[in-house]
C-alpha atoms as a PDB file:
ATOM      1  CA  UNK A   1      77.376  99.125 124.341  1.00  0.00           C
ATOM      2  CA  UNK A   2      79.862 100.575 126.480  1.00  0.00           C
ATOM      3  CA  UNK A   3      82.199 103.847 125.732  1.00  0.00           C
ATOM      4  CA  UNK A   4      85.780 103.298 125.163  1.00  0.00           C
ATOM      5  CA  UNK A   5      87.846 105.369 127.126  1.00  0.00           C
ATOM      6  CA  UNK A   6      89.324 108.460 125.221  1.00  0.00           C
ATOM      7  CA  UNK A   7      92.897 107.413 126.887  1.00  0.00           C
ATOM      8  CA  UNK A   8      92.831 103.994 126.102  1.00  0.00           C
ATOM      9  CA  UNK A   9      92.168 104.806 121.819  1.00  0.00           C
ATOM     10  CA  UNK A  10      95.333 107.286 122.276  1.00  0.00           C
ATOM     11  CA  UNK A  11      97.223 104.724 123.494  1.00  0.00           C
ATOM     12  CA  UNK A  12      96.162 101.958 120.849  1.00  0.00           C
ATOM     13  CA  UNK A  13      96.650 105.074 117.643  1.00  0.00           C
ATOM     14  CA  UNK A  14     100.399 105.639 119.325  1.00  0.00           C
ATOM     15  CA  UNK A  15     100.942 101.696 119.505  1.00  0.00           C
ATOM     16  CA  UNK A  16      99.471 101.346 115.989  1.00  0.00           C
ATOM     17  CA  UNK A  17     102.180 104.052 114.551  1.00  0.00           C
ATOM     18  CA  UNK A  18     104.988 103.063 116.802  1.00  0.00           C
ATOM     19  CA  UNK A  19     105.154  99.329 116.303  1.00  0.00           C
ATOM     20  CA  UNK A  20     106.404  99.391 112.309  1.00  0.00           C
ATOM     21  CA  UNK A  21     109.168 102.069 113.656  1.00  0.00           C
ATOM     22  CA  UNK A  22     109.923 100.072 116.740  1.00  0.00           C
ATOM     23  CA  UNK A  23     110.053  96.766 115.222  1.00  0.00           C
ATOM     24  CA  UNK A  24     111.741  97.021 111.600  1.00  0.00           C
ATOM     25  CA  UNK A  25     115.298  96.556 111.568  1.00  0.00           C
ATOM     26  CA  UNK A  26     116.425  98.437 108.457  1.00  0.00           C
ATOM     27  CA  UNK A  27     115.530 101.332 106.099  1.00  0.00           C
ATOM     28  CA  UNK A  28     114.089  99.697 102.803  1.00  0.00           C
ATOM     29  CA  UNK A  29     114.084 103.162 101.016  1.00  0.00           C
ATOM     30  CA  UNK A  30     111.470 104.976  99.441  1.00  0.00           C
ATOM     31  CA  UNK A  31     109.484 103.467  96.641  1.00  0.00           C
ATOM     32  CA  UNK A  32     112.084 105.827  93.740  1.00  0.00           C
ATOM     33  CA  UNK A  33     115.011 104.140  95.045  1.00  0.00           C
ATOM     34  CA  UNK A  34     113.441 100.300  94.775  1.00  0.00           C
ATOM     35  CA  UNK A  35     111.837 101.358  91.312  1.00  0.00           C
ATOM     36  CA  UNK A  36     114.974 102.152  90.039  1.00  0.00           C
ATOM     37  CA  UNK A  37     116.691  98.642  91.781  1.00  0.00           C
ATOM     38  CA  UNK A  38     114.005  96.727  90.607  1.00  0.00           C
ATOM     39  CA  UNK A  39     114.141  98.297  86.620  1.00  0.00           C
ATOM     40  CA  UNK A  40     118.269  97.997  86.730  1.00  0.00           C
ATOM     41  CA  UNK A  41     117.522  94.020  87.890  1.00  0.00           C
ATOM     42  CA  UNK A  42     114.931  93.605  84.634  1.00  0.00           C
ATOM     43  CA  UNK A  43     116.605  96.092  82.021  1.00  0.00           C
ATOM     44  CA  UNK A  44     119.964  96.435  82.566  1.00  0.00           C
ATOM     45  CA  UNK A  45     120.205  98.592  79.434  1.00  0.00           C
ATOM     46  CA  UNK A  46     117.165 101.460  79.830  1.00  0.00           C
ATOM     47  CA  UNK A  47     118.053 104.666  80.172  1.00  0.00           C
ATOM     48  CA  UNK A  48     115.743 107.078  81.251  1.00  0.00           C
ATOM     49  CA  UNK A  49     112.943 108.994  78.558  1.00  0.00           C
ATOM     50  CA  UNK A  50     114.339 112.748  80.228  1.00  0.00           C
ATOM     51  CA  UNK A  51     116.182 113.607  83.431  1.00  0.00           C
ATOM     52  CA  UNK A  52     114.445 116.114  85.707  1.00  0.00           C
ATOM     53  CA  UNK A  53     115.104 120.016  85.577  1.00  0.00           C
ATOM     54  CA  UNK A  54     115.632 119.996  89.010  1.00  0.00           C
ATOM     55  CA  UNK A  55     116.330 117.703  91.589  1.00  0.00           C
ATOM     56  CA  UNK A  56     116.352 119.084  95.118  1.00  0.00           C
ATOM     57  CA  UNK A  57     119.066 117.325  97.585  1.00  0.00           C
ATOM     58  CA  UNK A  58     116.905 115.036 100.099  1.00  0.00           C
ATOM     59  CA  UNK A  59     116.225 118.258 102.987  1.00  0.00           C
ATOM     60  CA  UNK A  60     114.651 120.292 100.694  1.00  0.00           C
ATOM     61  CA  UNK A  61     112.287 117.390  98.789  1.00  0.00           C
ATOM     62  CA  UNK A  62     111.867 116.449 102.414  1.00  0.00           C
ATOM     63  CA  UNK A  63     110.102 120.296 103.046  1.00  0.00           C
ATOM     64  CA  UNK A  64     108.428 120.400 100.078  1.00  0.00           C
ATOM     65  CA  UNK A  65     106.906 117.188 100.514  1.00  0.00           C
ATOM     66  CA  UNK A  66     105.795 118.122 103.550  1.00  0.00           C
ATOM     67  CA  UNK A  67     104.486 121.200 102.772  1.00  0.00           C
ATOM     68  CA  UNK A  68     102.600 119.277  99.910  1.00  0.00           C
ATOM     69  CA  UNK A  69     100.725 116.875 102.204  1.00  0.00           C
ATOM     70  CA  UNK A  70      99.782 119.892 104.775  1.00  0.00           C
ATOM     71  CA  UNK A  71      98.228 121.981 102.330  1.00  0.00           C
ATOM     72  CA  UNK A  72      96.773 118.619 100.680  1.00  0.00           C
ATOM     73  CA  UNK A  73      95.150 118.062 104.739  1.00  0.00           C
ATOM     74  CA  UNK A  74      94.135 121.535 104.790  1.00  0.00           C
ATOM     75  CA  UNK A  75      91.964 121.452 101.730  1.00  0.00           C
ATOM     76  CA  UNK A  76      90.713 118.269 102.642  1.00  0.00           C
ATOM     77  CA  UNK A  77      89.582 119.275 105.936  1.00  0.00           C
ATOM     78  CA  UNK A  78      88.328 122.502 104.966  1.00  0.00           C
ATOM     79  CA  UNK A  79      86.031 120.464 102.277  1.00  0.00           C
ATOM     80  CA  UNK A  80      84.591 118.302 105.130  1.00  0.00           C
ATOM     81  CA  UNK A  81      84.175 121.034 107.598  1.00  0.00           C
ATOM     82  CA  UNK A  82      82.407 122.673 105.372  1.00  0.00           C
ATOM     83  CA  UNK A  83      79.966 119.963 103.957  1.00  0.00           C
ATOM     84  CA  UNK A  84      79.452 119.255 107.923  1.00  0.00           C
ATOM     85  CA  UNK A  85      78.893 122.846 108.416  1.00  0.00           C
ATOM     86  CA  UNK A  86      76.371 122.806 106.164  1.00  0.00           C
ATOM     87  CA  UNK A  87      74.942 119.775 106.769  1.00  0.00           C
ATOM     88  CA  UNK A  88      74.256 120.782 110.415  1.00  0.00           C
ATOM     89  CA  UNK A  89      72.458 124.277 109.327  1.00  0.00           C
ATOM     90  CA  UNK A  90      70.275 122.801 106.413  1.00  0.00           C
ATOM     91  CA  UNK A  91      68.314 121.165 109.151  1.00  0.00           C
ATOM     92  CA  UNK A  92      64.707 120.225 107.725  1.00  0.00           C
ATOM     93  CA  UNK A  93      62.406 123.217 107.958  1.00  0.00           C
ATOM     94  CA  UNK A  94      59.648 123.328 110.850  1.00  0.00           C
ATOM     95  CA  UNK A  95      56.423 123.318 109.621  1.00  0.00           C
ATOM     96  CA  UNK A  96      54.300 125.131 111.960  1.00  0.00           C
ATOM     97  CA  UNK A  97      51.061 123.761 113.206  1.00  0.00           C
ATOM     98  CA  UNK A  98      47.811 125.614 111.882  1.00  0.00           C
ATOM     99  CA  UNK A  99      46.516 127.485 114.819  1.00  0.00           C
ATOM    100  CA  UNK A 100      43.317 126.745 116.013  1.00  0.00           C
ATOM    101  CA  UNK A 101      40.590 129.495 114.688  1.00  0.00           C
ATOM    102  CA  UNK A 102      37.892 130.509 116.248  1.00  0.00           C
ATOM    103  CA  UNK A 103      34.432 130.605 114.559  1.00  0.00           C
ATOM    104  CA  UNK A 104      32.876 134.073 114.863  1.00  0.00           C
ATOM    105  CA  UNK A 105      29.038 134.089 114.865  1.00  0.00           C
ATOM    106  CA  UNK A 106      27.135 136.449 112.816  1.00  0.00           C
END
């Protein structure tokens, strides 16, 4: 089997992310905005159970979304770095071969 070049799977990951970006004409929204389109269509009449305590405007939700998914990828990796870590330096023990003794005559 041959080894992919490390330049050629950069290439195909920045492809992979850039073609959705590049290719879709319009914004659809984030999935609160087309929940609440798609209950208004079904319900016309629902109000909501509560309305929120606070509601950041959309820079701020922005950050702290952010800041949610980098501490979420920090935990995560620290978790597998350390199972590898571990992994690695368990290494089944060596069990040394019996050395040879040497009969002593009486």
């Amino acid at each position: 089997m041959s080894r992919i070049p490390t330049w050629l799977v950069i290439v195909a990951v920045v492809a992979w992310i850039a073609a959705p970006i590049l290719f879709t004409r319009s914004f659809k929204g984030g999935t609160d905005d087309q929940a609440k389109t798609i209950v208004a269509e079904v319900s016309p009449g629902y109000r909501p159970w509560f309305t929120p305590l606070w509601a950041p405007n959309k820079d701020t939700e922005t950050l702290l979304f952010s800041v949610q998914t980098g501490i979420g990828s920090a935990v995560l990796g620290y978790y597998f770095g350390l199972k590898h870590g571990r992994r690695k330096n368990t290494a089944p023990p060596v069990v040394p071969e019996p050395e040879a003794q040497e009969h002593v005559s009486d």
